[in-house]
C-alpha atoms as a PDB file:
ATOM      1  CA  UNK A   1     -14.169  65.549  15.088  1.00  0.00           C
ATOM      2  CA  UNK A   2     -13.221  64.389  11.223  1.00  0.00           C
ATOM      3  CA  UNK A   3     -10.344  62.242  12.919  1.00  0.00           C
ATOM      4  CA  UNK A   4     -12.441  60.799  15.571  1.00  0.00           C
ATOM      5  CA  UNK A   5     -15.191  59.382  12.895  1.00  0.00           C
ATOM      6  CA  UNK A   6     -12.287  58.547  10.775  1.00  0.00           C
ATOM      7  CA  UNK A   7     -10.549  56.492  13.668  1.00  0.00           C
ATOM      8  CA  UNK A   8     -14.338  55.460  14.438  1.00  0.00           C
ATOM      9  CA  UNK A   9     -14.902  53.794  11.004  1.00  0.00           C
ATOM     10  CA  UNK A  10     -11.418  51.821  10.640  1.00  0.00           C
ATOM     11  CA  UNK A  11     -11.838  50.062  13.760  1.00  0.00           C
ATOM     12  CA  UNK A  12     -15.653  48.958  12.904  1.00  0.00           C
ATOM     13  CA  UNK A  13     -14.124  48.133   9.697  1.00  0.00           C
ATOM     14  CA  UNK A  14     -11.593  46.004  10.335  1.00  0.00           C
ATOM     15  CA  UNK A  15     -13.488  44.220  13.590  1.00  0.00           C
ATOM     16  CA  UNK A  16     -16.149  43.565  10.611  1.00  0.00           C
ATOM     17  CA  UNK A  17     -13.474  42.013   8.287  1.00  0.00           C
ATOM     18  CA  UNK A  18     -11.867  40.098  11.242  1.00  0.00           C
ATOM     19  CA  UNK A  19     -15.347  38.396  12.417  1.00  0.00           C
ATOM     20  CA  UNK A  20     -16.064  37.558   8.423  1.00  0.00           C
ATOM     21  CA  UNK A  21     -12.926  35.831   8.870  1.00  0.00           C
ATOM     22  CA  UNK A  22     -13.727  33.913  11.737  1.00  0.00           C
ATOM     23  CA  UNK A  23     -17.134  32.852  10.394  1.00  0.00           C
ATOM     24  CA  UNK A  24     -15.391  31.922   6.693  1.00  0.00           C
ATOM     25  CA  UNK A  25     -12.975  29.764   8.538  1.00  0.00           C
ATOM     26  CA  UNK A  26     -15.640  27.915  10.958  1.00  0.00           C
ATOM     27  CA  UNK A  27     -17.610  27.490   7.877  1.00  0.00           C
ATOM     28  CA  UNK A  28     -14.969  25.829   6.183  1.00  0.00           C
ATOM     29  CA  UNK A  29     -13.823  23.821   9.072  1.00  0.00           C
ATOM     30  CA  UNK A  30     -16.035  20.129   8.613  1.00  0.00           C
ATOM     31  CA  UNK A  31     -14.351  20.046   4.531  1.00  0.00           C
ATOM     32  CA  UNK A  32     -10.760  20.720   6.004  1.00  0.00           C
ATOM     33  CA  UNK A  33     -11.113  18.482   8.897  1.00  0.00           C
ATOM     34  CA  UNK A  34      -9.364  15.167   7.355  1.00  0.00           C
ATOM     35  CA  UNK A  35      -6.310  18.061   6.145  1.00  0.00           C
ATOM     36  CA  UNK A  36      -5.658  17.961  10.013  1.00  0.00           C
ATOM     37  CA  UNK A  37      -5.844  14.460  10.285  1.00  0.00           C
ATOM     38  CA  UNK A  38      -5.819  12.545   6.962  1.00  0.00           C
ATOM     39  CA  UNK A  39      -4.815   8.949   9.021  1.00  0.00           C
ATOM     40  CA  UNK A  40      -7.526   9.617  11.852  1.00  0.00           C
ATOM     41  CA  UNK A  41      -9.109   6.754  10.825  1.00  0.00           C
ATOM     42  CA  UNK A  42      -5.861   4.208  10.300  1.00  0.00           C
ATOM     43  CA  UNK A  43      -3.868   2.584   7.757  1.00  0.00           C
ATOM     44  CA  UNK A  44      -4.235  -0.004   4.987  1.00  0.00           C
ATOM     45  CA  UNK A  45      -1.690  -1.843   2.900  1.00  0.00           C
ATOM     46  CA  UNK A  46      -1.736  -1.271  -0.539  1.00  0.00           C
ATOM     47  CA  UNK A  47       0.379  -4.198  -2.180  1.00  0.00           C
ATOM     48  CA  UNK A  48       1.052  -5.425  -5.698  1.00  0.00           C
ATOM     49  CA  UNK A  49       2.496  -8.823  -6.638  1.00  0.00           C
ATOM     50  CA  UNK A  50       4.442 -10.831  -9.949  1.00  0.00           C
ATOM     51  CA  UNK A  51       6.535  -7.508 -10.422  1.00  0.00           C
ATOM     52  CA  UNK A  52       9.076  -5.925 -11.615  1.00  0.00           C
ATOM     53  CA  UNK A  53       6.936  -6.196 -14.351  1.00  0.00           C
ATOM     54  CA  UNK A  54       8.915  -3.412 -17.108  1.00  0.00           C
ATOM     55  CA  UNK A  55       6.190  -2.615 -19.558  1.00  0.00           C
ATOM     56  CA  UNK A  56       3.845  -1.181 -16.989  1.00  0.00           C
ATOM     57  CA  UNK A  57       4.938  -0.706 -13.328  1.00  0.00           C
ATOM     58  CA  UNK A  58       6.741   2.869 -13.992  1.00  0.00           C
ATOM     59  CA  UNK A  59       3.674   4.093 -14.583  1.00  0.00           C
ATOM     60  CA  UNK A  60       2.650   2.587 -11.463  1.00  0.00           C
ATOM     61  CA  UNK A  61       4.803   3.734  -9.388  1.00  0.00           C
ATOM     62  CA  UNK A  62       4.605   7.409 -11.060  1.00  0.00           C
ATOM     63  CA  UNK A  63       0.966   7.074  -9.984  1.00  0.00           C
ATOM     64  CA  UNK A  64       2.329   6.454  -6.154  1.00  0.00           C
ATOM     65  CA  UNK A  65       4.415   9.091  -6.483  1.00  0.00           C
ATOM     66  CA  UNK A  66       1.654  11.293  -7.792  1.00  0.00           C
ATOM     67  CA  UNK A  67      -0.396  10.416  -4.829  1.00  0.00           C
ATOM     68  CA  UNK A  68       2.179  10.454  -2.171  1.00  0.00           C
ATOM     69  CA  UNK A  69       1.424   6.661  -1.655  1.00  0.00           C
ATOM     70  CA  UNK A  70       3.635   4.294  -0.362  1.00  0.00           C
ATOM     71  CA  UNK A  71       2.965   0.218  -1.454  1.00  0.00           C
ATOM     72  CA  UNK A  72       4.433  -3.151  -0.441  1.00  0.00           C
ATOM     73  CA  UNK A  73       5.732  -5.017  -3.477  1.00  0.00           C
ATOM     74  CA  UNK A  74       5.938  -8.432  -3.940  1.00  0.00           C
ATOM     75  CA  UNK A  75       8.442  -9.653  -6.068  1.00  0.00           C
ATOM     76  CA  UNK A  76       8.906 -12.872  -8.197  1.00  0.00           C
ATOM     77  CA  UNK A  77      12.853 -13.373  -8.135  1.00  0.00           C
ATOM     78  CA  UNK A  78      12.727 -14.557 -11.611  1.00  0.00           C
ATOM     79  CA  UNK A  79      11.651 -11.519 -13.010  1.00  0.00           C
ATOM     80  CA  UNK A  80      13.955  -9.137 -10.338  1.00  0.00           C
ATOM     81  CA  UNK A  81      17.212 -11.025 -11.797  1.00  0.00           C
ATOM     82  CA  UNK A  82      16.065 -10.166 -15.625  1.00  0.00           C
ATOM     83  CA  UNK A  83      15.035  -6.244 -14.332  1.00  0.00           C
ATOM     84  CA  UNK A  84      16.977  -5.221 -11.358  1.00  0.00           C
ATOM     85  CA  UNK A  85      16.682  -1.733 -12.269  1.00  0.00           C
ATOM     86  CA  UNK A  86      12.887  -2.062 -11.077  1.00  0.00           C
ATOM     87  CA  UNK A  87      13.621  -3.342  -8.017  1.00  0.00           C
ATOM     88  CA  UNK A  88      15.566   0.006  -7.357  1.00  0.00           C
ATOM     89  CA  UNK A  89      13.209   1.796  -8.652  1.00  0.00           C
ATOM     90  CA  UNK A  90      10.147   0.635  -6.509  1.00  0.00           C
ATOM     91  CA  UNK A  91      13.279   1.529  -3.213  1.00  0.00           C
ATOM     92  CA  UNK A  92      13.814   4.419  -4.673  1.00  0.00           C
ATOM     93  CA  UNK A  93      10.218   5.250  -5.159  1.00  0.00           C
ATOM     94  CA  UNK A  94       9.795   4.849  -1.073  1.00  0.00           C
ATOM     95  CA  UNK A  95       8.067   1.295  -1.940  1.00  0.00           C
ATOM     96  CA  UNK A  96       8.732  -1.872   0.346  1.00  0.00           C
ATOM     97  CA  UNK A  97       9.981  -4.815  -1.461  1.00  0.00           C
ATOM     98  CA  UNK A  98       8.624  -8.336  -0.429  1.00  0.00           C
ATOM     99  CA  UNK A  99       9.346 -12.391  -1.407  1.00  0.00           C
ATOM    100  CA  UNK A 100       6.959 -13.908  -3.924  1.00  0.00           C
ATOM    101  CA  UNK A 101       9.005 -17.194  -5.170  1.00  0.00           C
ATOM    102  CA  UNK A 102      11.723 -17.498  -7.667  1.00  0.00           C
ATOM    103  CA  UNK A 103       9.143 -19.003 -10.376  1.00  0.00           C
ATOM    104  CA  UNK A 104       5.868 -18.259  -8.826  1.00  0.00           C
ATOM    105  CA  UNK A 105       4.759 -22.080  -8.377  1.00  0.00           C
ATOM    106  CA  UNK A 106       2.038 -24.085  -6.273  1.00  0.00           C
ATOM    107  CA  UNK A 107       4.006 -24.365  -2.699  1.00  0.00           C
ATOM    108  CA  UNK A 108       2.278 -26.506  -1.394  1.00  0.00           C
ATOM    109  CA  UNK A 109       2.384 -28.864  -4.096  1.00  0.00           C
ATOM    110  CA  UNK A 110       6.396 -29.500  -5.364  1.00  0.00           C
ATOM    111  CA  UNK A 111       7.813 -30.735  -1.563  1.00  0.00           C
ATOM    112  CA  UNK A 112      10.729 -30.223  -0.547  1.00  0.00           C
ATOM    113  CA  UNK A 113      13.697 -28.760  -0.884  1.00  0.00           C
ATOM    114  CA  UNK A 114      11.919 -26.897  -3.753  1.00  0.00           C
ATOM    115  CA  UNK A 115       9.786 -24.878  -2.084  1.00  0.00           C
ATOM    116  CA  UNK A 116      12.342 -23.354   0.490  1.00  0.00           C
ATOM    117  CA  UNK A 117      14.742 -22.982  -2.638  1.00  0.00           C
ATOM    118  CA  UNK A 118      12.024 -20.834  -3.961  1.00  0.00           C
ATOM    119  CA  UNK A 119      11.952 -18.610  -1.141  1.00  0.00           C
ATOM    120  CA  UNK A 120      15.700 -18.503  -0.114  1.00  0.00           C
ATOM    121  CA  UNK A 121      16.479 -18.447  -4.312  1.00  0.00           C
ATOM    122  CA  UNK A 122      14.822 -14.795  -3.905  1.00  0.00           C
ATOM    123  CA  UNK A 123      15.935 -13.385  -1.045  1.00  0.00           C
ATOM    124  CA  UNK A 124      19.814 -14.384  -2.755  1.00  0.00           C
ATOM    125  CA  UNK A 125      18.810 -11.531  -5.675  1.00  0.00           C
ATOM    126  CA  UNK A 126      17.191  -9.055  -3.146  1.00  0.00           C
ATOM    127  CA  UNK A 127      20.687  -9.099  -1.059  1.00  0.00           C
ATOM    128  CA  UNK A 128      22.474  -8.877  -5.031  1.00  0.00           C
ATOM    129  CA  UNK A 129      20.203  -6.319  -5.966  1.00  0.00           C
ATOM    130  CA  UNK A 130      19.582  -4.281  -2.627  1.00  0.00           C
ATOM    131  CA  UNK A 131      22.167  -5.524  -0.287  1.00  0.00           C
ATOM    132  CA  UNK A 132      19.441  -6.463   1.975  1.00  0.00           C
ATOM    133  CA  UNK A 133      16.772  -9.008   2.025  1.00  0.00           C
ATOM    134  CA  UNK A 134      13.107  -8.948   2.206  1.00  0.00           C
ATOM    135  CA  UNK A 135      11.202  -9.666   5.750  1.00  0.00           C
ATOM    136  CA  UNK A 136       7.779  -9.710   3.945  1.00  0.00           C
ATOM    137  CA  UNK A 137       6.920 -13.238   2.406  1.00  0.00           C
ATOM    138  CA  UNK A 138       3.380 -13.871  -0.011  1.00  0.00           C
ATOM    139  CA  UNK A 139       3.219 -17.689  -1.031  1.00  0.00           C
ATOM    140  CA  UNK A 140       1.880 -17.556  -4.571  1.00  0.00           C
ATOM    141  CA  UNK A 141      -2.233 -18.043  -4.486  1.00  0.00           C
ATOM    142  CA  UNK A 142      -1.944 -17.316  -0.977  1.00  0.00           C
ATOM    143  CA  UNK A 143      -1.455 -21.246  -0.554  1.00  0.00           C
ATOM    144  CA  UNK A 144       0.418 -22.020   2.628  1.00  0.00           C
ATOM    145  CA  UNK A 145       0.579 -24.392   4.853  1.00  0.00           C
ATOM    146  CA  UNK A 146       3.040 -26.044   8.066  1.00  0.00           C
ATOM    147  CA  UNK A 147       6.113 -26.567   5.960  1.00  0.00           C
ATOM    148  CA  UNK A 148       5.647 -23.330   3.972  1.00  0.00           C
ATOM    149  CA  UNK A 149       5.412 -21.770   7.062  1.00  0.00           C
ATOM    150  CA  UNK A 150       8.282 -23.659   8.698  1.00  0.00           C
ATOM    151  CA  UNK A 151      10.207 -22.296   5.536  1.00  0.00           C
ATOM    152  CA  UNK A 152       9.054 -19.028   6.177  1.00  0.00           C
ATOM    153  CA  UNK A 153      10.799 -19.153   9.871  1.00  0.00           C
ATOM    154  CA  UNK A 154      13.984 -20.140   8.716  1.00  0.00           C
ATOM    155  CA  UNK A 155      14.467 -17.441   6.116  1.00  0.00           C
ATOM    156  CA  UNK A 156      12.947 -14.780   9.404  1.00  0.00           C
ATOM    157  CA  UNK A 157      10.217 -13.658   6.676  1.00  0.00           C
ATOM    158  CA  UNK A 158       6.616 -12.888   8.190  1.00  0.00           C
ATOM    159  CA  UNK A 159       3.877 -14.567   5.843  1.00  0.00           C
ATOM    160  CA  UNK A 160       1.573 -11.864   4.523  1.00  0.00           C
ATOM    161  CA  UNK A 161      -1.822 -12.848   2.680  1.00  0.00           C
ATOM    162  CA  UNK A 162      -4.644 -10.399   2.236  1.00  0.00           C
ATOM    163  CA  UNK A 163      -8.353  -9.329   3.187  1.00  0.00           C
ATOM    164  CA  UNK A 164      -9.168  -7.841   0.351  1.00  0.00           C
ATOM    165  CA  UNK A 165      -8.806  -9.235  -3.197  1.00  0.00           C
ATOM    166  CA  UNK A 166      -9.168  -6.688  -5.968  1.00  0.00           C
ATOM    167  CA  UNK A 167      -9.576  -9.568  -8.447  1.00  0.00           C
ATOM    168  CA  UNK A 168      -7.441  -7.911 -11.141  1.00  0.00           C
ATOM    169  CA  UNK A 169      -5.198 -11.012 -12.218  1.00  0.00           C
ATOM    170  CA  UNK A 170      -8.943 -11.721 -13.292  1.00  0.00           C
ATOM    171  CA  UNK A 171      -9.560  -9.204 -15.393  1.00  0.00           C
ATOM    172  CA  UNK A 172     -11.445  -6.680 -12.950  1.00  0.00           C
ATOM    173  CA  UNK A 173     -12.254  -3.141 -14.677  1.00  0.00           C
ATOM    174  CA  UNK A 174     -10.733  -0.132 -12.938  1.00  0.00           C
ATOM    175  CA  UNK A 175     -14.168   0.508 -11.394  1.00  0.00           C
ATOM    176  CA  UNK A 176     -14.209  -2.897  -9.966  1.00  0.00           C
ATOM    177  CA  UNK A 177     -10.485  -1.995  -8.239  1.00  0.00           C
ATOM    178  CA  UNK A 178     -12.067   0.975  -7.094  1.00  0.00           C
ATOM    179  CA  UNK A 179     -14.941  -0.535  -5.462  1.00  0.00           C
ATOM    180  CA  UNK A 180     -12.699  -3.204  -3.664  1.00  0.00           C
ATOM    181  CA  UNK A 181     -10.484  -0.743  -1.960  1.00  0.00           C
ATOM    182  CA  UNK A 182     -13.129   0.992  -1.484  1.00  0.00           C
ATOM    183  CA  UNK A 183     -14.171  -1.976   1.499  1.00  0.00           C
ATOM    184  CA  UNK A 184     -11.076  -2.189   3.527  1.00  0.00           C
ATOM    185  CA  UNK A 185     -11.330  -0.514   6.536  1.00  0.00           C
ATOM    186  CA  UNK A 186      -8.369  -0.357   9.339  1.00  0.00           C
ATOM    187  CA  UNK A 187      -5.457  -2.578   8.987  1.00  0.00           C
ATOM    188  CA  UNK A 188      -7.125  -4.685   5.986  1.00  0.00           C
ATOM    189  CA  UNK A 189      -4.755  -5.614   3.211  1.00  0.00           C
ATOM    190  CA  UNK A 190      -5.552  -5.394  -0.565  1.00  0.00           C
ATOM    191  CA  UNK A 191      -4.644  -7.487  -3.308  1.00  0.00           C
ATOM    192  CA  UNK A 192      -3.079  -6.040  -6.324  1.00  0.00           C
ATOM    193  CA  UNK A 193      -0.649  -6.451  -8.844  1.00  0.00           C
ATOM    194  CA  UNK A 194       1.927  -4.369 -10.925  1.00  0.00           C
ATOM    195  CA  UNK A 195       0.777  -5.673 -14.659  1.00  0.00           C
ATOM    196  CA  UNK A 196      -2.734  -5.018 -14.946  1.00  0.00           C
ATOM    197  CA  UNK A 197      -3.125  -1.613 -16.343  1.00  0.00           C
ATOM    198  CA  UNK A 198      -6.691  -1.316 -14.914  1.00  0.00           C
ATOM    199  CA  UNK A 199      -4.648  -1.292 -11.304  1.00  0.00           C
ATOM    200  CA  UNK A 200      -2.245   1.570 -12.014  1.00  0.00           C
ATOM    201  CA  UNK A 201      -5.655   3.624 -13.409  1.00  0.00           C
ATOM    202  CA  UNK A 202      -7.603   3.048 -10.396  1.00  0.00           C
ATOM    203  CA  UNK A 203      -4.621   4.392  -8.104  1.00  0.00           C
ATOM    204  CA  UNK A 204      -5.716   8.098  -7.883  1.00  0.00           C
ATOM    205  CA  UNK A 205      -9.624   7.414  -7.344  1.00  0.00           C
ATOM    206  CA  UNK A 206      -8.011   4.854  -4.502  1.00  0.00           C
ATOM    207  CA  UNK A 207      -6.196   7.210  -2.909  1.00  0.00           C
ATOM    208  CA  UNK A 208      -8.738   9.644  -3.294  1.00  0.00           C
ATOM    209  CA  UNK A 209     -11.287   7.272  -1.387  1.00  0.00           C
ATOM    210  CA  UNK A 210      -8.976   6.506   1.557  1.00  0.00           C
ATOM    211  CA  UNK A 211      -8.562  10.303   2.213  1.00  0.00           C
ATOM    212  CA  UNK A 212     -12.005  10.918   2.110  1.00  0.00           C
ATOM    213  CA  UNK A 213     -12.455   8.042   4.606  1.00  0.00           C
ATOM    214  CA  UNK A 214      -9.496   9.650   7.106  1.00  0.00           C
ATOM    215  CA  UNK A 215      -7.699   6.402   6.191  1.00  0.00           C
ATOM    216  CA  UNK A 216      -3.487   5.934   4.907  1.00  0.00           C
ATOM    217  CA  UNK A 217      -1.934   3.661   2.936  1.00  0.00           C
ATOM    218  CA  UNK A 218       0.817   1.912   5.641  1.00  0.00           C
ATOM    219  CA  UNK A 219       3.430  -0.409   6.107  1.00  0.00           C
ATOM    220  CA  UNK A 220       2.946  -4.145   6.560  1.00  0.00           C
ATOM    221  CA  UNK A 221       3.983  -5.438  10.235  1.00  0.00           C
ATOM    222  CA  UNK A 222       3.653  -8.770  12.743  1.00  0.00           C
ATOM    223  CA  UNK A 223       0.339  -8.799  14.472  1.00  0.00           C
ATOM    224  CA  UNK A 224      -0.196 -10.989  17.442  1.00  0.00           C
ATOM    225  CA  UNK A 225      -3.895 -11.393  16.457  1.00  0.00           C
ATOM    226  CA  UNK A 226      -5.325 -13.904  14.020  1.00  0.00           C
ATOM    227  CA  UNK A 227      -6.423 -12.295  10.730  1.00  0.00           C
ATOM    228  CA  UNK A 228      -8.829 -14.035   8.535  1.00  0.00           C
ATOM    229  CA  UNK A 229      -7.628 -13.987   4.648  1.00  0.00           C
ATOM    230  CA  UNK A 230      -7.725 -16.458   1.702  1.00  0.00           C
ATOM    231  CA  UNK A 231      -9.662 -19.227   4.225  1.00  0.00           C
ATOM    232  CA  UNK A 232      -6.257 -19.123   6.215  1.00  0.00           C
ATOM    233  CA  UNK A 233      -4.982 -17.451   9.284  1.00  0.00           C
ATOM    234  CA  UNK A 234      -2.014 -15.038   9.351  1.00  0.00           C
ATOM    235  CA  UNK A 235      -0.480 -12.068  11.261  1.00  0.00           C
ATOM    236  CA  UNK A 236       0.118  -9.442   9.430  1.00  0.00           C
ATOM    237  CA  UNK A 237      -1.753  -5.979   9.282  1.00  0.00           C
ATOM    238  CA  UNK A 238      -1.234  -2.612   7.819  1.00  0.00           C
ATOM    239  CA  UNK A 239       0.546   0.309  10.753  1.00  0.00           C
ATOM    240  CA  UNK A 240       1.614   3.509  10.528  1.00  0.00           C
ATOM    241  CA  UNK A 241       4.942   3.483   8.159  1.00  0.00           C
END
């Protein structure tokens, strides 16, 4: 009889344990519901321009790292041939490297040949540097227009501009970042660069808001759509990497 209540109370015991466990995990369920899908909700491409900028973008790309984020960088060619060892380090980092110009100038505004030396000048020291060149191309100020673009098509580089500006080349606190990213939604395209110091503090509260909103940071691809960005039209948006 001693065995049977014995026997008796293990099994209500543990049935009682294993139906806590079921409710604790249903409970818990709607907060671990993004862990199952953190991209549910899409991608968006983080990128930062005027790099390899020495003094600060290490601790940029630590903060990446940190988050397990992956960026699009946008490089002036200039500044890769005096720090080539930052170029590597945003590849080895997991980053994308993009075209920005040689000097960073107005496009649109010094004719030709200058402008496509500008371009092809860069990818030259990406194939140096990387043995590969970039597909991505930003025209400085996001200024483009026919013969940029023509430029563009010889050097097989897809132009990418942007649909959200974070504003920090003008001086935007890291709350400001913050509340920037904080608008794109699928596919959008943010604005950043590697020198501001606000924009490598606002990285973690960044990521932090995209996985709250099921969203990813992605890589930058060819969309047959028209995207609105800078008062121009391009076709580029933010996929899975």
């Amino acid at each position: 009889m001693a065995a049977r209540r014995l026997t008796s109370f293990l099994l209500s015991s543990t049935l009682a344990v294993a139906v806590g466990a079921v409710a604790i995990v249903a409970s818990a369920s709607p907060a671990l519901a993004w862990h199952a899908r953190p991209c549910a909700n899409g991608y968006v491409g983080l990128t930062y321009d005027d790099g390899p900028t020495a003094a600060t973008e290490p601790a940029l790309l630590a903060a990446l790292r940190a988050g397990h984020a992956r960026a699009t960088f946008f490089n002036i060619g200039s500044v890769e041939e005096q720090n080539p060892d930052g170029v590597l380090a945003q590849v080895r980092a997991g980053m994308w490297v993009g075209n920005h110009t040689w000097t960073h100038p107005h496009l649109t505004q010094i004719g030709e040949p200058a402008a496509f030396e500008e371009i092809r000048k860069t990818q030259v020291i990406n194939r140096q540097i990387l043995h590969r060149t970039p597909t991505l191309f930003r025209p400085p100020f996001g200024e483009t227009n026919d013969q940029v673009r023509a430029d563009e098509a010889r050097l097989h580089l897809l132009e990418v501009l942007w649909t959200v500006d974070s504003r920090d080349w003008a001086g935007a606190t890291t709350d400001e970042i913050v509340a920037a990213a904080a608008t794109m939604k699928n596919r959008d395209i943010i604005l950043m660069h590697d020198w501001p110091t606000n924009s490598t503090e606002a990285v973690p509260r960044i990521l932090q808001g995209l996985r709250d909103r099921g969203l990813c940071p992605g890589k930058i691809a060819f969309t047959h759509r028209d995207i609105s960005g800078v008062g121009q039209i391009f076709h580029a948006i933010a996929v899975r990497p």
